[in-house]
Protein backbone atom coordinates (compact mmCIF):
# COMPACT_ATOMS: atom_id res chain seq x y z
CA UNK A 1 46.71 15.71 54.09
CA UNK A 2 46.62 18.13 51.08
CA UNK A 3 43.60 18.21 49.23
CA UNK A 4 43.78 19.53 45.87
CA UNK A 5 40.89 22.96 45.21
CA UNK A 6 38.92 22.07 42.31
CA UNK A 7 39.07 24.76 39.87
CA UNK A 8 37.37 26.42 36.97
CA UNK A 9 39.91 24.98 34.78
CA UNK A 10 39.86 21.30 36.54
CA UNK A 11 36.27 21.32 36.30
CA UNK A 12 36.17 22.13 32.48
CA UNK A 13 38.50 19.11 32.01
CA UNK A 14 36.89 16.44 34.26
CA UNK A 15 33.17 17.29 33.16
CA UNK A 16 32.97 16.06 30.26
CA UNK A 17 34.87 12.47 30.93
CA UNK A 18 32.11 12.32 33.76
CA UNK A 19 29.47 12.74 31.72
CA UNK A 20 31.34 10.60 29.09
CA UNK A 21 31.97 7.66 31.48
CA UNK A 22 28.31 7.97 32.71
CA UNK A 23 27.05 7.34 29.82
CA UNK A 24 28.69 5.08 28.43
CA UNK A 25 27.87 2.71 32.28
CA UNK A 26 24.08 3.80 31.35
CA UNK A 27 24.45 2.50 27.73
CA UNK A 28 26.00 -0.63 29.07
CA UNK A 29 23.42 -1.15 31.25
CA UNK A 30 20.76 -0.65 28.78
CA UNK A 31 22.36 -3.21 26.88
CA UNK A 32 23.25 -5.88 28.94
CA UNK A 33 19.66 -5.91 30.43
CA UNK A 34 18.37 -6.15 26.83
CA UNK A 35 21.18 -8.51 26.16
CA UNK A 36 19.98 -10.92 29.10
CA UNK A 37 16.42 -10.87 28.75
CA UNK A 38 15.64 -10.54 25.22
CA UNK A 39 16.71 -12.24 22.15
CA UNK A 40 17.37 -9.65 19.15
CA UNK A 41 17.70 -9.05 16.02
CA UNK A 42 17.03 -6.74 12.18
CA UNK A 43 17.28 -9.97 10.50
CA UNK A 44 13.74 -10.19 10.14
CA UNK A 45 10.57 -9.02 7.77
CA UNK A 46 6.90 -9.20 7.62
CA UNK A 47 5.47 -12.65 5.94
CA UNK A 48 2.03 -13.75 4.38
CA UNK A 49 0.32 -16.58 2.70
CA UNK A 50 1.52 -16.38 -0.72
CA UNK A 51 -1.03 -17.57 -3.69
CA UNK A 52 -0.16 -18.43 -6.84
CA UNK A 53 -3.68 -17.28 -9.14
CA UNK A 54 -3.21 -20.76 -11.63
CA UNK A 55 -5.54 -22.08 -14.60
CA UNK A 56 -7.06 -25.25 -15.04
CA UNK A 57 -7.13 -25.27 -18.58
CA UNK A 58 -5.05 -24.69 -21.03
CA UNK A 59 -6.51 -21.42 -22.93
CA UNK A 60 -5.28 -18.12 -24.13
CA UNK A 61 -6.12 -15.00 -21.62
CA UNK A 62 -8.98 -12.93 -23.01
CA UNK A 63 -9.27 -10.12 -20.37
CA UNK A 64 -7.41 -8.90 -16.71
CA UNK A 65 -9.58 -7.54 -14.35
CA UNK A 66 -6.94 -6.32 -11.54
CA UNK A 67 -3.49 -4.93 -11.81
CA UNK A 68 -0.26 -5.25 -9.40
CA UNK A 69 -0.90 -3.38 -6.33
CA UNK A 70 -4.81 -3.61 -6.75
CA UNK A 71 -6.54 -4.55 -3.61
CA UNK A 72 -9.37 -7.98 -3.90
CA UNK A 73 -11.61 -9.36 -2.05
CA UNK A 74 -12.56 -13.19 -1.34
CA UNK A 75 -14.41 -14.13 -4.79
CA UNK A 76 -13.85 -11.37 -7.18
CA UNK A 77 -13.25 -12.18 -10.74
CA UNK A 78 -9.81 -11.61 -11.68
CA UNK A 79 -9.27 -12.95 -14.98
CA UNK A 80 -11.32 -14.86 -17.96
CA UNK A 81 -9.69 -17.01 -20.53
CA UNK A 82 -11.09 -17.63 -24.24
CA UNK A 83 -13.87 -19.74 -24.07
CA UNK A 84 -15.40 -19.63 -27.34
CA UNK A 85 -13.99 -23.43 -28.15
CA UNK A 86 -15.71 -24.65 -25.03
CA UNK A 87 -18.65 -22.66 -25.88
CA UNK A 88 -18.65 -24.57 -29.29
CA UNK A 89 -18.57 -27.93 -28.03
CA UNK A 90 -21.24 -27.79 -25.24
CA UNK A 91 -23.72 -26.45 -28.18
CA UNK A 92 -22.19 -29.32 -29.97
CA UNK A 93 -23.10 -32.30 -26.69
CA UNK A 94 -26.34 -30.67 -25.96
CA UNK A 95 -27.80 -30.65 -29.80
CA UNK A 96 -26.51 -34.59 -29.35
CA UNK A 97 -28.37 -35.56 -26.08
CA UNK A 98 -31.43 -33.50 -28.06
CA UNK A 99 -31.17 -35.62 -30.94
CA UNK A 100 -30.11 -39.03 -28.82
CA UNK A 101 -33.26 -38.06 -26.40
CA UNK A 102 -35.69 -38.23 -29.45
CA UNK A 103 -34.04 -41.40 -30.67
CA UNK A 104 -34.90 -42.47 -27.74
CA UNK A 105 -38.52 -41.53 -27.22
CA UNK A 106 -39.03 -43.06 -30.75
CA UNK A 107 -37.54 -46.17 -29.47
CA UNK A 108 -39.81 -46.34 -25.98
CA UNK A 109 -42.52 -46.33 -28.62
CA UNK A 110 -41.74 -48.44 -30.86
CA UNK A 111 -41.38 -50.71 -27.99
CA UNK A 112 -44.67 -50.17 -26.49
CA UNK A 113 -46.08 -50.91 -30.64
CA UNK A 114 -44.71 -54.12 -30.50
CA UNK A 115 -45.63 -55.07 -27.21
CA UNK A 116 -49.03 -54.22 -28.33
CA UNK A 117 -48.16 -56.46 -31.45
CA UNK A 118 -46.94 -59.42 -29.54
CA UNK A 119 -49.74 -59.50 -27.12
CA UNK A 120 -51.98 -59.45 -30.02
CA UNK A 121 -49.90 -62.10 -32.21
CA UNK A 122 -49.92 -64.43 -28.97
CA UNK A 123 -54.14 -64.04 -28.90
CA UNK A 124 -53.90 -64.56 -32.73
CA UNK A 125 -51.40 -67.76 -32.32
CA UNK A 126 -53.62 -69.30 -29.32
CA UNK A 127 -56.73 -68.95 -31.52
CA UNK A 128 -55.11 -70.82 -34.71
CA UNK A 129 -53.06 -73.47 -32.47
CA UNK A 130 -56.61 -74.57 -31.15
CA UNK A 131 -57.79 -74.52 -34.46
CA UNK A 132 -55.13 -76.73 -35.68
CA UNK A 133 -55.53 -78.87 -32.20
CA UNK A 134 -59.15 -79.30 -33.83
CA UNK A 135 -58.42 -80.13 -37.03
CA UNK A 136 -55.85 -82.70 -36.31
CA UNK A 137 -59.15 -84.46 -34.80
CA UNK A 138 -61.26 -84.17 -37.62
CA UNK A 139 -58.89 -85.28 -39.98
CA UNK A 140 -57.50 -87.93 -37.93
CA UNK A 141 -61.67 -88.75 -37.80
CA UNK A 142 -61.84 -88.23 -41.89
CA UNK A 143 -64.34 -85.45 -40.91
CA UNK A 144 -62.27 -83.01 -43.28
CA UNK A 145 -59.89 -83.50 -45.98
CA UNK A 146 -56.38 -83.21 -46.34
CA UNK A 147 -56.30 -80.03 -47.62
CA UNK A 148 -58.14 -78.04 -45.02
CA UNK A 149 -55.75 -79.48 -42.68
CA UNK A 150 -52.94 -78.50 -44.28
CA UNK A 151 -54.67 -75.26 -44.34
CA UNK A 152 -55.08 -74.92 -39.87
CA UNK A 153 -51.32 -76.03 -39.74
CA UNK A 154 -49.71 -73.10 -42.20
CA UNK A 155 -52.39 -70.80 -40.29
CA UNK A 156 -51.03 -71.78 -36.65
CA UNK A 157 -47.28 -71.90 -38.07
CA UNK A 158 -47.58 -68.37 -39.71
CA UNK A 159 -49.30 -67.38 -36.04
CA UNK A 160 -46.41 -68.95 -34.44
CA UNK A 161 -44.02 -67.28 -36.48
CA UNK A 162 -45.49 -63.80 -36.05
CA UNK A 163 -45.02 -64.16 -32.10
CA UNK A 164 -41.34 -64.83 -32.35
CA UNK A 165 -41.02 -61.69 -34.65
CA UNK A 166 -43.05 -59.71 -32.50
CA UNK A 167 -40.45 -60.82 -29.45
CA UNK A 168 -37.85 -60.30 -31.84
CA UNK A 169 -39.00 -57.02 -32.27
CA UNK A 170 -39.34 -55.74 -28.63
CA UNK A 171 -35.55 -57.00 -28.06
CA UNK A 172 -34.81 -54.46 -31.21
CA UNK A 173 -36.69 -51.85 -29.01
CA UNK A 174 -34.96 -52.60 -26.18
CA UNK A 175 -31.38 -52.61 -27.17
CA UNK A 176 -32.34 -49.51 -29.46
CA UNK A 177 -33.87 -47.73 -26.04
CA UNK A 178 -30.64 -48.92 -23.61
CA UNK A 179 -27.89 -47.62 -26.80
CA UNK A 180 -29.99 -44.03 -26.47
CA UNK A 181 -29.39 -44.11 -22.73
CA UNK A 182 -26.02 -45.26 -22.30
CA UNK A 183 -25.07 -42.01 -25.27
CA UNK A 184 -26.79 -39.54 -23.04
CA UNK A 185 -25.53 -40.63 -20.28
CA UNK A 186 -21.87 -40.27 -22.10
CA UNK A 187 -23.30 -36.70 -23.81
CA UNK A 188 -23.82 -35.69 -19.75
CA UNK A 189 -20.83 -36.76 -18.30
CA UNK A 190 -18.94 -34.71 -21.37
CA UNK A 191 -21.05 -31.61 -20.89
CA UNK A 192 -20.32 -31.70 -17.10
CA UNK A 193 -16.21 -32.10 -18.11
CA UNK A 194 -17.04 -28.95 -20.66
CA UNK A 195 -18.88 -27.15 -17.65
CA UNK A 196 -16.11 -27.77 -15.29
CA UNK A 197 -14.00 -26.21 -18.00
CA UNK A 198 -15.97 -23.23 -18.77
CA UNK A 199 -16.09 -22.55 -15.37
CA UNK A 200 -12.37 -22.96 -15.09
CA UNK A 201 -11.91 -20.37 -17.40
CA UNK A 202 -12.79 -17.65 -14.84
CA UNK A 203 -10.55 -17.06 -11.83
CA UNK A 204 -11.33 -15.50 -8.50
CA UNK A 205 -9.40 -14.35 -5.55
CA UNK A 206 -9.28 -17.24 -3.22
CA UNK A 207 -8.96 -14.98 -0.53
CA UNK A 208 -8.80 -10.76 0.63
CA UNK A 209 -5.42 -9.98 -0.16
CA UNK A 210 -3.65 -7.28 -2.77
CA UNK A 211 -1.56 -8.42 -6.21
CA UNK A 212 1.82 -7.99 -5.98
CA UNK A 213 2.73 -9.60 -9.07
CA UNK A 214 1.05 -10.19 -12.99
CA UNK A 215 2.92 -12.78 -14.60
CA UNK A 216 1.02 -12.54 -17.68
CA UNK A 217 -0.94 -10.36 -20.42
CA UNK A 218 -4.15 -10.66 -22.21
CA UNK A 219 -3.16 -12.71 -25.50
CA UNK A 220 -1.08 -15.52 -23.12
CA UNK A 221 -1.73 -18.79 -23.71
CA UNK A 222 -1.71 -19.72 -20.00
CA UNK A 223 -0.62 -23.12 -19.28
CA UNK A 224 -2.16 -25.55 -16.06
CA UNK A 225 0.10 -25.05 -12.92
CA UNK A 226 1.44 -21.29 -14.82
CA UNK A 227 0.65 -18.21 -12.31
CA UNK A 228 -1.25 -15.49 -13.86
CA UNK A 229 -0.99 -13.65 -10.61
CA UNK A 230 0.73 -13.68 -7.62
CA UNK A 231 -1.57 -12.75 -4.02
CA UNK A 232 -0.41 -11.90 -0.88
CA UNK A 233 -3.58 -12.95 1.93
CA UNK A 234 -4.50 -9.90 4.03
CA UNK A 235 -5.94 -11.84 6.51
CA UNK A 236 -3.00 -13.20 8.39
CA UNK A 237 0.56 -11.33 8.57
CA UNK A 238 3.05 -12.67 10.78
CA UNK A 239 7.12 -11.72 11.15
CA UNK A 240 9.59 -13.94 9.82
CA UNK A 241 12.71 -13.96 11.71
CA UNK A 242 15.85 -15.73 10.99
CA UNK A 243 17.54 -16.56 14.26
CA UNK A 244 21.03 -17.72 14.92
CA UNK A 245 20.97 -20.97 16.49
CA UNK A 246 23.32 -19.90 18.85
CA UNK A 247 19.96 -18.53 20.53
CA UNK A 248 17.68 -21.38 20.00
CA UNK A 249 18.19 -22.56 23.31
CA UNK A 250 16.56 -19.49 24.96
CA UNK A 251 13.42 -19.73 22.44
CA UNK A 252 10.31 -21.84 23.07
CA UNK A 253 6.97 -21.30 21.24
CA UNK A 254 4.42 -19.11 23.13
CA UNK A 255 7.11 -16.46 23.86
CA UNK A 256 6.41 -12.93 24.20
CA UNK A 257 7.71 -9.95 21.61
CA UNK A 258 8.38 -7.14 20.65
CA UNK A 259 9.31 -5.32 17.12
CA UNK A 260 8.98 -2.36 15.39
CA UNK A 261 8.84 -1.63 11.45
CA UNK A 262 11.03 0.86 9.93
CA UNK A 263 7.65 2.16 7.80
CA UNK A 264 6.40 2.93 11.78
CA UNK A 265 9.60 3.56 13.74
CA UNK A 266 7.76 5.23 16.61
CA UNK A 267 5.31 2.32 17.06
CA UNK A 268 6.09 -0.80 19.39
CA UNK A 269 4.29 -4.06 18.08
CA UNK A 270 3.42 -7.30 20.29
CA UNK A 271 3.00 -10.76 19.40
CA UNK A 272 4.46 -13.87 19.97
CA UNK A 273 6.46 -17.02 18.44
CA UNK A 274 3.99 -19.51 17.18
CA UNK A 275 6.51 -21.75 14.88
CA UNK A 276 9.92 -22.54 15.17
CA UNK A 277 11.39 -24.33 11.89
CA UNK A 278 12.59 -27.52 12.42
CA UNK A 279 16.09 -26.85 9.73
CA UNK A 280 17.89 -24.19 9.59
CA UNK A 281 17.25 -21.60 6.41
CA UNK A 282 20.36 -22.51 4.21
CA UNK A 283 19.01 -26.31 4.11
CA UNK A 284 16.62 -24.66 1.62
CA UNK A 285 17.96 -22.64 -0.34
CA UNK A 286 18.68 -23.10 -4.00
CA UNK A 287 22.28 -24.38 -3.69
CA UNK A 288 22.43 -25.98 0.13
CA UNK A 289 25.70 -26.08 1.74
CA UNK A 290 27.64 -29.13 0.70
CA UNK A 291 31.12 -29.46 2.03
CA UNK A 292 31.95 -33.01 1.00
CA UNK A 293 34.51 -31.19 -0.96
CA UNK A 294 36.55 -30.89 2.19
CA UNK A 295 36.56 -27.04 1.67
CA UNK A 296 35.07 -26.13 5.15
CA UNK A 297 33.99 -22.59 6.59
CA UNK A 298 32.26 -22.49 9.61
CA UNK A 299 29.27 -19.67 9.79
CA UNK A 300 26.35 -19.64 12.24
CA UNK A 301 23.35 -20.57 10.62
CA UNK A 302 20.34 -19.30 10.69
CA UNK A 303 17.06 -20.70 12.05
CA UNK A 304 13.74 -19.79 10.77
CA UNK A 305 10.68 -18.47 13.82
CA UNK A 306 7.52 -17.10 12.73
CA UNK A 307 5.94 -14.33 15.39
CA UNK A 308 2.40 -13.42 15.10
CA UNK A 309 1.21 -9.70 14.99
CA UNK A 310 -0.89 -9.21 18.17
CA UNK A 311 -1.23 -5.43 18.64
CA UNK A 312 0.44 -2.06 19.68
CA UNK A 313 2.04 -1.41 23.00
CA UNK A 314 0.05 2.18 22.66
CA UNK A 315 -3.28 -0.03 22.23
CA UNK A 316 -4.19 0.93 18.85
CA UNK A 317 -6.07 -1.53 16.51
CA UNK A 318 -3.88 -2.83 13.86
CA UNK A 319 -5.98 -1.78 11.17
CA UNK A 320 -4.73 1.58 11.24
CA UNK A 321 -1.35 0.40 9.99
CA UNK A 322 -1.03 -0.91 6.29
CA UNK A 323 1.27 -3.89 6.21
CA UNK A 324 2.92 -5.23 3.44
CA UNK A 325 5.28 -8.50 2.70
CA UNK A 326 8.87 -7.34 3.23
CA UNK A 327 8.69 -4.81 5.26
CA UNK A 328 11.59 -4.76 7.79
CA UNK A 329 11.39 -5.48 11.18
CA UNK A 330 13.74 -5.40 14.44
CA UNK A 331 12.88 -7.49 17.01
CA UNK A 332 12.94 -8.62 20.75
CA UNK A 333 12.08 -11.80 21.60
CA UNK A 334 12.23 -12.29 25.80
CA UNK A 335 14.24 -15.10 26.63
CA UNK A 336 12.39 -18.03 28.44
C-alpha cells in the first residue's frame, strides 16, 4: 500500500479546511445545545408600570415642578393647577356657616326666651283659670255681679291665649334652630367637595419612578382623565418578551433565564418567567387580524411572557445598573 508523504504544500492546503470544518462542528455544537435547552430570542425589551399623572378637576395648569427625564420620589409635588376659584368659594361657604351658625345661636335663644315665656304664661293661665273657677261660684251664688265675672273670664281667656302663643312661639324657635342646622350641615358637606378639590389641584408622584413624558404646559386647561405626565415605576422592572407560539409548549411559569442588554453587553442577567399572556400580541393591537375577507396569510404569532430581573450571573447588585423602559434585551429561556 502506497501512502501518500504529506508535504509543505499539502499541508498549506488542508490546514485551513481543518480548522474551517472544526469550527464550524464546534459552532454547531454550540448551537444545537443552546437550541435544545434554551428557548431564544432579541424580540424582547425591558417593561415597567406605566402611570398616567391625571387631574381631578377640571382647571388650567399654574406651575410644573419636574421635567421629562427628572427622577421623583413617592409623594413629591409635581404639578399645581389654578386654584384661586376654589379659593373663592370656600371663603364664600365658610362666611355662610359663620353667618348660618349665629342665626342659629340667636334661634337656641330665642327658644330658651320663650320657653321661659310659656312656663311663665302656663303659671299666669293656672292662676286666672282658678280665679275664673271661683268666680263662676260666686256669681252662680249672686256673691258678685255680672260684670266682675265677665271680668275673671276675659282674664283666664287672654291667659289661655298667651300659652298657645308662647307654644306657638317655641315651634317658631324650633323650626328656625333645625333650618340653621340642616344649612350648615349643607355649607359642610360643600366645603368638604371644595376641599377635596383644592386638594385635587396638587399632584404627586404615586410612586419612585422618572418622567418620561410631559403632555402638557403651564397655561393648559387640563381636563379629568387628560395625562399631564407620563411615569415609569422604578420599583419593579421586568423583560417583556414576545415568544413565538411555536415554543409555548416548552415554557411554564417559574422557568429559569438568562438575558443580556445591549446598554451592558458584557453582563449576564437572571430571572425568571412569572406571566405568560393568555392571547397572543396581535389580538391587541390597534387593527387585530381579521381574515373574514378570505384573504389569508399564515405568520407565527407572537405570545406575550413577562421575566422578572433577579440579578447578575457575576453577583453584582442590580442597583449598579440604570434601567430604563425599552431597552433591548436577548434572551434564553431553559426549556422545561
Amino acid at each position: 500500500m502506497k501512502i501518500k508523504k504529506i508535504t509543505k504544500q499539502n499541508l498549506k492546503i488542508y490546514l485551513p479546511v481543518t480548522i474551517i470544518i472544526l469550527l464550524v462542528i464546534t459552532a454547531g455544537i454550540y448551537w444545537y445545545e443552546d437550541y435544545a435547552h434554551y428557548l431564544q430570542t432579541d424580540d424582547a425589551y425591558v417593561d415597567s408600570d406605566n402611570l398616567s399623572i391625571t387631574p381631578k378637576v377640571v382647571e388650567r395648569i399654574d406651575h410644573l415642578f419636574v421635567d421629562e427625564g427628572d427622577t421623583v420620589k413617592q409623594g413629591e409635588l409635581l404639578a399645581t393647577l389654578d386654584s384661586a376659584d376654589l379659593i373663592a368659594q370656600r371663603q364664600q361657604v365658610l362666611s355662610s356657616i359663620l353667618q348660618t351658625k349665629a342665626a342659629e345661636a340667636q334661634a337656641q335663644a330665642n327658644y330658651q326666651l320663650n320657653t321661659d315665656n310659656s312656663k311663665i304664661a302656663y303659671i299666669n293661665w293656672q292662676r286666672s283659670l282658678d280665679d275664673f273657677t271661683r268666680a263662676k261660684t260666686q256669681f252662680a251664688g249672686g256673691v258678685i255681679p255680672k260684670e266682675q265675672y265677665d271680668h275673671f273670664q276675659k282674664t283666664e281667656e287672654a291667659a289661655k291665649a298667651q300659652v298657645s302663643a308662647s307654644q306657638a312661639m317655641i315651634q317658631v324657635s324650633k323650626t328656625q334652630i333645625n333650618s340653621a342646622e340642616a344649612a350648615i350641615k349643607t355649607a359642610e358637606a360643600q366645603l368638604g367637595v371644595i376641599n377635596t378639590q383644592l386638594a385635587n389641584t396638587k399632584l404627586y408622584a404615586p410612586c419612585d419612578g422618572i418622567i418620561s413624558k410631559r403632555w402638557q404646559l403651564p397655561g393648559d386647561l387640563a381636563q379629568m382623565g387628560q395625562a399631564v405626565f407620563t411615569l415609569n415605576n422604578t420599583n419593579k422592572f421586568w423583560v417583556l418578551v414576545n415568544l413565538e407560539e411555536t415554543k409555548m409548549e416548552h415554557l411554564s411559569i417559574g422557568q429559569k433565564a438568562l438575558f443580556t442588554l445591549d446598554t451592558y453587553p458584557g453582563v449576564t442577567f437572571t430571572g425568571k418567567v412569572f406571566y405568560i399572556g393568555a392571547s397572543t400580541a396581535s389580538q391587541f393591537s390597534l387593527i387585530p387580524p381579521n381574515n373574514a375577507s378570505g384573504n389569508f396569510t399564515k405568520v407565527t404569532q407572537r405570545v406575550p411572557v413577562k421575566v422578572s430581573i433577579d440579578g447578575t450571573e457575576n453577583g453584582t447588585p442590580l442597583s449598579q445598573y440604570v434601567l430604563r423602559t425599552g431597552m433591548s434585551v436577548v434572551i434564553k429561556i431553559v426549556k422545561k
